[in-house]
Protein backbone atom coordinates (compact mmCIF):
# COMPACT_ATOMS: atom_id res chain seq x y z
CA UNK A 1 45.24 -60.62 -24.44
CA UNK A 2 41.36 -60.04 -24.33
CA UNK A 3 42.38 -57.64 -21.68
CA UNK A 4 44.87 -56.00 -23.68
CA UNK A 5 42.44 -55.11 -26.63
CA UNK A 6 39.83 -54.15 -24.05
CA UNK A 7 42.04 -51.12 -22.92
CA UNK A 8 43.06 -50.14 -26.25
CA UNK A 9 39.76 -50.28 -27.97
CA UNK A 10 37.45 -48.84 -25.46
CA UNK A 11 39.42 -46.97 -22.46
CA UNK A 12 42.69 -45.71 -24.59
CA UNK A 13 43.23 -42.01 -25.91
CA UNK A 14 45.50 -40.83 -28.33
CA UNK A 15 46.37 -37.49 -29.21
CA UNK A 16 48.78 -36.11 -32.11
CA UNK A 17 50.17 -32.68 -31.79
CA UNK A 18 49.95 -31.43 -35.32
CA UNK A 19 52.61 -28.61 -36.72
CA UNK A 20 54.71 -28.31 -39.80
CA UNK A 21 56.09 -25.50 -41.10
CA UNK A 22 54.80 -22.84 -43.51
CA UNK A 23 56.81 -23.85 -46.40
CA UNK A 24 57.01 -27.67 -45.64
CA UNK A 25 56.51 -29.72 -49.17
CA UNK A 26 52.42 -30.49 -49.27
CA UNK A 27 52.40 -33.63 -51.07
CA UNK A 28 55.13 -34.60 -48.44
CA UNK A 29 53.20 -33.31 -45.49
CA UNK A 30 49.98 -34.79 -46.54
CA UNK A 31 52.12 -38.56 -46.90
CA UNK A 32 53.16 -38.48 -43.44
CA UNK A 33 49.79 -37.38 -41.94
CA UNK A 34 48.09 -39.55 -43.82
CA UNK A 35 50.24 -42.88 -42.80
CA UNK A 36 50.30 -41.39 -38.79
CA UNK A 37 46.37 -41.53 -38.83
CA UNK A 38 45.72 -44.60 -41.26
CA UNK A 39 46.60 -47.43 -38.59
CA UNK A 40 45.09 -46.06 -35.50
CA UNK A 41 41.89 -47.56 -35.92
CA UNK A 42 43.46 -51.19 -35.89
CA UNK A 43 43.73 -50.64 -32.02
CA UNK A 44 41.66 -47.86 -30.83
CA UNK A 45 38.12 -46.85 -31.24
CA UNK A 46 38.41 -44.28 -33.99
CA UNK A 47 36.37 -41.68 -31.68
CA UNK A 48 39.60 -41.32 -29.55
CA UNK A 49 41.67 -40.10 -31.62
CA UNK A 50 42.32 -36.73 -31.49
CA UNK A 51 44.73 -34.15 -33.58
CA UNK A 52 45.66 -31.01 -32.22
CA UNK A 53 46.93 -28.39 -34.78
CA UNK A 54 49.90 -26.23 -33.11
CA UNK A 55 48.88 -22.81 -35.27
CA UNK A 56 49.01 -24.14 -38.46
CA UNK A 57 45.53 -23.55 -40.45
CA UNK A 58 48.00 -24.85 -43.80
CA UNK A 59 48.48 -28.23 -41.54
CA UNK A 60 44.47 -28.14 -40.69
CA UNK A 61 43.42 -28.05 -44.20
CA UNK A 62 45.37 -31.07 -45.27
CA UNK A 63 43.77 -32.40 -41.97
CA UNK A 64 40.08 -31.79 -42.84
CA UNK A 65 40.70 -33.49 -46.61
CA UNK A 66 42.40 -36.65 -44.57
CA UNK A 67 39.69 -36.52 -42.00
CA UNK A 68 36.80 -36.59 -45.34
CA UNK A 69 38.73 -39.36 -47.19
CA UNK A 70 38.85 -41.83 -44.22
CA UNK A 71 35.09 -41.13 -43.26
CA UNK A 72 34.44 -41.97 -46.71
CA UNK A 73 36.47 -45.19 -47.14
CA UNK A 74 36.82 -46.28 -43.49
CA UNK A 75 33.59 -44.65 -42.12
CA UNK A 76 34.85 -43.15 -39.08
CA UNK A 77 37.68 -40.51 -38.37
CA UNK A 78 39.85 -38.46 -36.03
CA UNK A 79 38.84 -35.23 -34.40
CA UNK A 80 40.16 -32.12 -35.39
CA UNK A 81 41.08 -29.35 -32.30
CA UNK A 82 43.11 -26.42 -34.10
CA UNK A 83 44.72 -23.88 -31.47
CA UNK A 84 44.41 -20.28 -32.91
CA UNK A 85 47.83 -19.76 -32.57
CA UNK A 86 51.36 -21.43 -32.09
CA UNK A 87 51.90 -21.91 -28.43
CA UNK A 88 54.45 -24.84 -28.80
CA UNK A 89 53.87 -28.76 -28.15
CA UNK A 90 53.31 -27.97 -24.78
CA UNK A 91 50.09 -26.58 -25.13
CA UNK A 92 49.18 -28.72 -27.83
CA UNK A 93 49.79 -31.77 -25.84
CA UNK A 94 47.75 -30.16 -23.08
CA UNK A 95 44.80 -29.56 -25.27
CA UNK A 96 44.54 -32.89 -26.52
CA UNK A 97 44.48 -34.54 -23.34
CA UNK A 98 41.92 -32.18 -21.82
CA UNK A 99 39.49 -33.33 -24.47
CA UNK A 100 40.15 -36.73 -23.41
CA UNK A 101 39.98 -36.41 -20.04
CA UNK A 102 36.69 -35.62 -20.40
CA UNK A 103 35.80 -38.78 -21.16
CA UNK A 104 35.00 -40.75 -18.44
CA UNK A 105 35.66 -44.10 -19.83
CA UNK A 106 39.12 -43.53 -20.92
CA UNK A 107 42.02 -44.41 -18.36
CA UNK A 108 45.00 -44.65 -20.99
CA UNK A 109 46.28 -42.10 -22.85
CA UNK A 110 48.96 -41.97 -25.68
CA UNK A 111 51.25 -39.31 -27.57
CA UNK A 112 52.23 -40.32 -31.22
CA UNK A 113 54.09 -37.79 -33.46
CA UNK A 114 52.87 -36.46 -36.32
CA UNK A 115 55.78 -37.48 -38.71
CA UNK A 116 54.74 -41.08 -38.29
CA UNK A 117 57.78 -42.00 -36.18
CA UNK A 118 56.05 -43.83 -34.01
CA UNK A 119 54.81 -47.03 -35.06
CA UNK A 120 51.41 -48.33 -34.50
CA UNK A 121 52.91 -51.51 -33.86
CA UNK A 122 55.15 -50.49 -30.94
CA UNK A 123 52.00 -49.32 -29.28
CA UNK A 124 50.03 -52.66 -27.48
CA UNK A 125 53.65 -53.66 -25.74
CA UNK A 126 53.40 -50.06 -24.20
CA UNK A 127 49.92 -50.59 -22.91
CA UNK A 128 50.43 -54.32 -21.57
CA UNK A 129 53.59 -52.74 -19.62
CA UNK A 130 51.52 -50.19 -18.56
CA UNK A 131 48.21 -52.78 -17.62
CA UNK A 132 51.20 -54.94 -15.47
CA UNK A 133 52.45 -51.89 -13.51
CA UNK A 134 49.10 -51.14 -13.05
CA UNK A 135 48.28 -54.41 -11.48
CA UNK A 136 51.22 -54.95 -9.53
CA UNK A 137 52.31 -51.78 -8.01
CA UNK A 138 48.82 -50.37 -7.51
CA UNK A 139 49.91 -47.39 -8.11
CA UNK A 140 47.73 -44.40 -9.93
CA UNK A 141 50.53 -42.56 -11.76
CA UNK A 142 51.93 -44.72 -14.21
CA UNK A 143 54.43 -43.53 -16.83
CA UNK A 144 55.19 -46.24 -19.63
CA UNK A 145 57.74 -44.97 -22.63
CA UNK A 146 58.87 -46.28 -25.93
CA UNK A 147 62.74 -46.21 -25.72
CA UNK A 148 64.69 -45.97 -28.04
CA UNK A 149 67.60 -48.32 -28.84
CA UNK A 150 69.85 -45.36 -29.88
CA UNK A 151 69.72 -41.96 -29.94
CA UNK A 152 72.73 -41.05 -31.75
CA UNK A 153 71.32 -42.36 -35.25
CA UNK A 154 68.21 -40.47 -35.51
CA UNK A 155 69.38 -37.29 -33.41
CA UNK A 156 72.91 -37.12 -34.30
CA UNK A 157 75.56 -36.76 -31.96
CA UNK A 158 75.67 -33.30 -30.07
CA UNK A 159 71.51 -33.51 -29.26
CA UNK A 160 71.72 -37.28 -28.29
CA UNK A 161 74.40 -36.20 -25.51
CA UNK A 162 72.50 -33.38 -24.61
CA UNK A 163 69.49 -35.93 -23.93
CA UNK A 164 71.35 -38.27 -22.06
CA UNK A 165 72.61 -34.91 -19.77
CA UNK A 166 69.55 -34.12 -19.52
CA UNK A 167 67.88 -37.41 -18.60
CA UNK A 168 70.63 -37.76 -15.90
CA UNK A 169 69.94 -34.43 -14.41
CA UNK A 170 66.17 -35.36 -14.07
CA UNK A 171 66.46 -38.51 -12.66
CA UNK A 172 68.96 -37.81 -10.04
CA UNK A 173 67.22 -34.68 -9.10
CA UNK A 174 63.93 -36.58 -8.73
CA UNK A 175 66.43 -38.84 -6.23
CA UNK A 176 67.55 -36.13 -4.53
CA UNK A 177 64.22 -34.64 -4.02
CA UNK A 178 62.39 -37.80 -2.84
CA UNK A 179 65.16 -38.75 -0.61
CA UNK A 180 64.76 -35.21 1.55
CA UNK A 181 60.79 -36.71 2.13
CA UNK A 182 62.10 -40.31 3.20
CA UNK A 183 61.03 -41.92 -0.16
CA UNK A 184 62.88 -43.20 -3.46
CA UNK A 185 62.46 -43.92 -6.85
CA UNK A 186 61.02 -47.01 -8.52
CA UNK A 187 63.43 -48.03 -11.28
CA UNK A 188 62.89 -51.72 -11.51
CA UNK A 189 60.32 -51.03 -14.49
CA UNK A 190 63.56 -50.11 -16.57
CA UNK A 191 65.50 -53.31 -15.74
CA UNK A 192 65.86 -54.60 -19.09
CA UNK A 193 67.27 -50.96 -20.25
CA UNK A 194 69.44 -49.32 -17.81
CA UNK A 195 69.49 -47.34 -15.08
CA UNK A 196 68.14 -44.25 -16.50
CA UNK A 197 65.23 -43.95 -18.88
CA UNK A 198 64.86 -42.40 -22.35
CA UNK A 199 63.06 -39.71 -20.62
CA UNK A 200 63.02 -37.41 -23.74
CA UNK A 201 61.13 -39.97 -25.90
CA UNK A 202 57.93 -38.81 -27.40
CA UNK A 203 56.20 -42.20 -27.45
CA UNK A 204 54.19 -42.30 -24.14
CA UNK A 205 51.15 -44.00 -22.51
CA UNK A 206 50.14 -42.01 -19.43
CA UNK A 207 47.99 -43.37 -16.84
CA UNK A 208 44.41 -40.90 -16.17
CA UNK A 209 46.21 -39.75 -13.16
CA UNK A 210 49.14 -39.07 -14.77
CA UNK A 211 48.05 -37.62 -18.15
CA UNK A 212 46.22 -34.77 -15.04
CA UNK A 213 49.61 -33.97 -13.47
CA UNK A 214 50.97 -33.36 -17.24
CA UNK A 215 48.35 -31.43 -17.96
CA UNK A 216 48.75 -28.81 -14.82
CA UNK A 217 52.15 -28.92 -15.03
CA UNK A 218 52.52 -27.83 -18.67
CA UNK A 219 50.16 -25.11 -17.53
CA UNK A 220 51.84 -24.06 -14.25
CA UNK A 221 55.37 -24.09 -16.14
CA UNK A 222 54.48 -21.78 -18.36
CA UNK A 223 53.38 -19.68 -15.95
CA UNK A 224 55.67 -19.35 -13.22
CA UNK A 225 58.75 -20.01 -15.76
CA UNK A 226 57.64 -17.64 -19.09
CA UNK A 227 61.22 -17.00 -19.53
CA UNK A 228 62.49 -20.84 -20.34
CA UNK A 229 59.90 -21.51 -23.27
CA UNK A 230 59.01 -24.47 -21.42
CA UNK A 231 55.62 -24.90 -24.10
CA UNK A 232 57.79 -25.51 -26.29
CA UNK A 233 61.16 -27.25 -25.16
CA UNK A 234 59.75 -28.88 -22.48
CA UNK A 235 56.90 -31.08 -23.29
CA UNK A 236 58.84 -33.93 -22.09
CA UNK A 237 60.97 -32.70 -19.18
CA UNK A 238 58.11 -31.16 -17.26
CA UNK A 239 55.34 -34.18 -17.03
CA UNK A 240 58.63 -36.42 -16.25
CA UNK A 241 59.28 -34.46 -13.41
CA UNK A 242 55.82 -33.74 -12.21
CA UNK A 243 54.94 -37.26 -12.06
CA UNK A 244 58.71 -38.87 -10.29
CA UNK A 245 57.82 -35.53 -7.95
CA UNK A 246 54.62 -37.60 -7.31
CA UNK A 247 56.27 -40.69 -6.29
CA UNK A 248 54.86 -42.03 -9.62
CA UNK A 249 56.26 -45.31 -11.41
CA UNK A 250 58.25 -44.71 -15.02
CA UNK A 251 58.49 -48.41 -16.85
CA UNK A 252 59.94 -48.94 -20.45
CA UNK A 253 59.89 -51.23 -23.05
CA UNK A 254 61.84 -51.13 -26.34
CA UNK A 255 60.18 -49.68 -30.00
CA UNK A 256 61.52 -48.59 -32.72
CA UNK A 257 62.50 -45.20 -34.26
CA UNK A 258 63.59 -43.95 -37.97
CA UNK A 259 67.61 -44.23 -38.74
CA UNK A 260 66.80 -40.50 -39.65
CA UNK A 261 63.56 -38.38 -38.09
CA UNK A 262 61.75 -37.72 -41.27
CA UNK A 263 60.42 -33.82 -39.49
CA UNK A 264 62.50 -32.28 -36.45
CA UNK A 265 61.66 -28.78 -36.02
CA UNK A 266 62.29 -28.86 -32.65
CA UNK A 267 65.52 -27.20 -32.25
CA UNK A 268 64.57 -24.27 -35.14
CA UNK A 269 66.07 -21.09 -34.15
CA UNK A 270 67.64 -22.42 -30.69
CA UNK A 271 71.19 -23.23 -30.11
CA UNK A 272 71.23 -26.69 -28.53
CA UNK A 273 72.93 -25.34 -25.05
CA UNK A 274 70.14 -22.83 -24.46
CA UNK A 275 67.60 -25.23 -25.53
CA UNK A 276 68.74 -27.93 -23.04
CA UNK A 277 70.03 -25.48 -20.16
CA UNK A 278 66.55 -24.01 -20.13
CA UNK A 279 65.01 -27.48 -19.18
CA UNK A 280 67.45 -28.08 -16.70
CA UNK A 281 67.53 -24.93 -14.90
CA UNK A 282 63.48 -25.76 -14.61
CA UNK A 283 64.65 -29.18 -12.76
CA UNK A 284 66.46 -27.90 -10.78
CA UNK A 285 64.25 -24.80 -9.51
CA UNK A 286 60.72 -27.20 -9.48
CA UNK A 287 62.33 -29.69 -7.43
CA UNK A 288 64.22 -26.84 -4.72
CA UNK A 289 67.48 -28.18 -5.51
CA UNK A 290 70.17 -26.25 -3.54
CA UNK A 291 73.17 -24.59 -5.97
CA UNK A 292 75.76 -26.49 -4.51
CA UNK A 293 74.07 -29.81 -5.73
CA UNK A 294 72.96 -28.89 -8.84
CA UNK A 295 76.55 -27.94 -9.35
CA UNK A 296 78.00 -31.23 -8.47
CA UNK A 297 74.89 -32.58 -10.94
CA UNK A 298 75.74 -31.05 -14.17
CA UNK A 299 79.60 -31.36 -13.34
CA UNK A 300 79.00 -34.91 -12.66
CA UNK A 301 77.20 -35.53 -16.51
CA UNK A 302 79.08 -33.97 -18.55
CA UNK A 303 82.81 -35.42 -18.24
CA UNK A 304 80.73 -38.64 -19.29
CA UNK A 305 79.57 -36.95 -22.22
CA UNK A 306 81.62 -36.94 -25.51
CA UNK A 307 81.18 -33.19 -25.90
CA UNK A 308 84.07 -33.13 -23.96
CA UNK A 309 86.22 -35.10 -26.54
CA UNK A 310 86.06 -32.61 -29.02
CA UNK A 311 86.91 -28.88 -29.54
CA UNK A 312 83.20 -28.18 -30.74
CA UNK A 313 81.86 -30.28 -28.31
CA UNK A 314 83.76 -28.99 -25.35
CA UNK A 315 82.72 -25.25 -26.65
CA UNK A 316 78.84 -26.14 -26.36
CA UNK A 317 79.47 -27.77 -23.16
CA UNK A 318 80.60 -25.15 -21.62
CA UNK A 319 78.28 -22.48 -23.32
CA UNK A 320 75.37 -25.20 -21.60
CA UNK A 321 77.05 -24.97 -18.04
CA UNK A 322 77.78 -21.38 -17.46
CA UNK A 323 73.48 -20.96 -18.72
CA UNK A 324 72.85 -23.53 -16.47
CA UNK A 325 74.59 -22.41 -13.42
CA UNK A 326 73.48 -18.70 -13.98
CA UNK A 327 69.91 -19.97 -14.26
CA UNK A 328 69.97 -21.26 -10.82
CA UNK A 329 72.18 -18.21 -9.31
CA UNK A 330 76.23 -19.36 -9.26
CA UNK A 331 78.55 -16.70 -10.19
CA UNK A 332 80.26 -15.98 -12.61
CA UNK A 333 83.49 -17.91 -11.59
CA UNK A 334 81.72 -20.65 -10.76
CA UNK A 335 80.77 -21.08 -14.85
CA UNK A 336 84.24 -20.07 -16.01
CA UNK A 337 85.96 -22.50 -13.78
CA UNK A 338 87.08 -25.56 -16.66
CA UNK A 339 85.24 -28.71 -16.85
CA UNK A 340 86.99 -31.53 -14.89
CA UNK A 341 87.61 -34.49 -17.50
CA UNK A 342 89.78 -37.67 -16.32
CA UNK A 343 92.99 -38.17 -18.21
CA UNK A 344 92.72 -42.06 -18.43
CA UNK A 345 90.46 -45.17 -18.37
């Protein structure tokens, strides 16, 4: 335990990507920023705490009163890094641990929303997993994230299949790829879960090492893939990849999540099969995954999925595959062929 409040008070970051929209309800905005920042200092040095604000100088200004009412009741505050403009949760993410990087006592480092969906409470069970990992794999890039017990609930149905595709494309890709360099993935870190993690959670606790390979990979993304918005879709999917490319160790352990997400802006203006198909054609191009395969990958995910037991569900489906398979360079036949569903069970 001493251990345990060692880390978090003196070597763990935390950064909260900051962005609401324009015409978001103030009083509203102000509540949830307000209860996202009140606990942190129960765990972590208050000096650590950093908010990054996405392009949004109305978020900042509710920000800077915050940041003036807890120095004057609590004596200490957050930082406050605005971006000049909106460059997406990538970028923001990016920022935030780049300023903590920088400090050289730090070797944890945490994500936490800024809709206060992630509870405070959840976070010293993510660090202890993390601190045993740590210690018993000896490994440097160390992945620890706050799963979710459903998805479906908070997400609703089409987007929490869409995850799970998604989370299945990454992982066996990342299989696929070690297994060509004579290696294989650690899973035994998710035993009490599943087979797959909640990859696509937003409650993480990177590892120094591994908060660095987020951070380059964010930036390299956007660069060599400008046309997949992967700043802004991607703030999950790329470090996950980056670091199981690595041959780093993803553990889990349980916390727990609103029945409804009180902000979600992260599908505004996208239709869920191009937001999703743009992450997984970047899985499958970062980790050189031949056509054929990534084929057989997406075919093999979605007859699980229950998009495929509905009309509506079927439609997006299939709107997601043909993306996906033109993104990586299959004809057009290959996407019009019908998805392959078994009759009975």
């Amino acid at each position: 335990m001493k251990e345990l409040q060692d880390v978090m008070k003196r070597r763990l970051g935390m950064m909260v990507p900051v962005w609401f929209p324009r015409d978001f309800d103030r009083e509203k905005m102000r509540g949830l920023l307000r209860m996202t920042f009140w606990d942190a200092g129960h765990y972590l040095d208050w000096s650590n705490v950093v908010a990054v604000v996405d392009g949004a100088p109305w978020a900042e200004e509710l920000l800077r009163e915050l940041e003036a009412e807890f120095r004057a009741e609590l004596g200490r505050a957050f930082e406050i890094f605005p971006l000049p403009e909106n460059g997406g949760k990538g970028l923001a993410l990016a920022r935030g641990f780049e300023t903590l990087l920088r400090r050289s006592g730090l070797t944890h480092f945490c994500i936490r929303d800024d809709d206060n969906d992630h509870s405070i409470y959840d976070l010293p069970h993510l660090v202890r997993t993390h601190i045993q990992i740590e210690e018993e794999e000896r490994n440097e890039v160390v992945l620890v994230i706050g799963r979710r017990r459903d998805l479906r609930r908070p997400l609703g149905l089409w987007r929490a299949e869409f995850e799970d595709i998604l989370s299945y494309s990454v992982w066996e890709s990342a299989k696929f790829f070690l297994a060509l360099r004579g290696q294989t993935l650690n899973a035994q870190w998710l035993a009490a879960y599943g087979w797959i993690p909640d990859l696509e959670s937003g409650y993480k606790v990177y590892s120094r090492r591994a908060a660095e390979l987020a951070v380059s990979a964010i930036h390299r993304a956007a660069e060599d893939y400008p046309d997949l918005q992967l700043t802004r879709f991607g703030v999950e999917t790329v470090p996950n990849v980056e670091i199981l490319a690595s041959g780093g160790i993803i553990g889990e352990t349980s916390r727990m999540a609103h029945e409804e997400q009180p902000l979600t802006t992260f599908t505004r203006g996208t239709t869920l099969p191009r937001l999703y198909g743009n992450q997984t054609i970047y899985v499958f191009r970062r980790l050189v995954i031949p056509p054929s395969v990534a084929r057989q990958l997406v075919d093999n995910a979605l007859p699980r999925s229950l998009l495929c037991r509905t009309g509506d569900g079927l439609q997006l489906a299939q709107e997601y595959r043909a993306l996906v398979f033109e993104g990586i360079g299959l004809g057009r036949e290959a996407a019009s062929q019908p998805i392959r569903v078994a009759g009975y069970f």
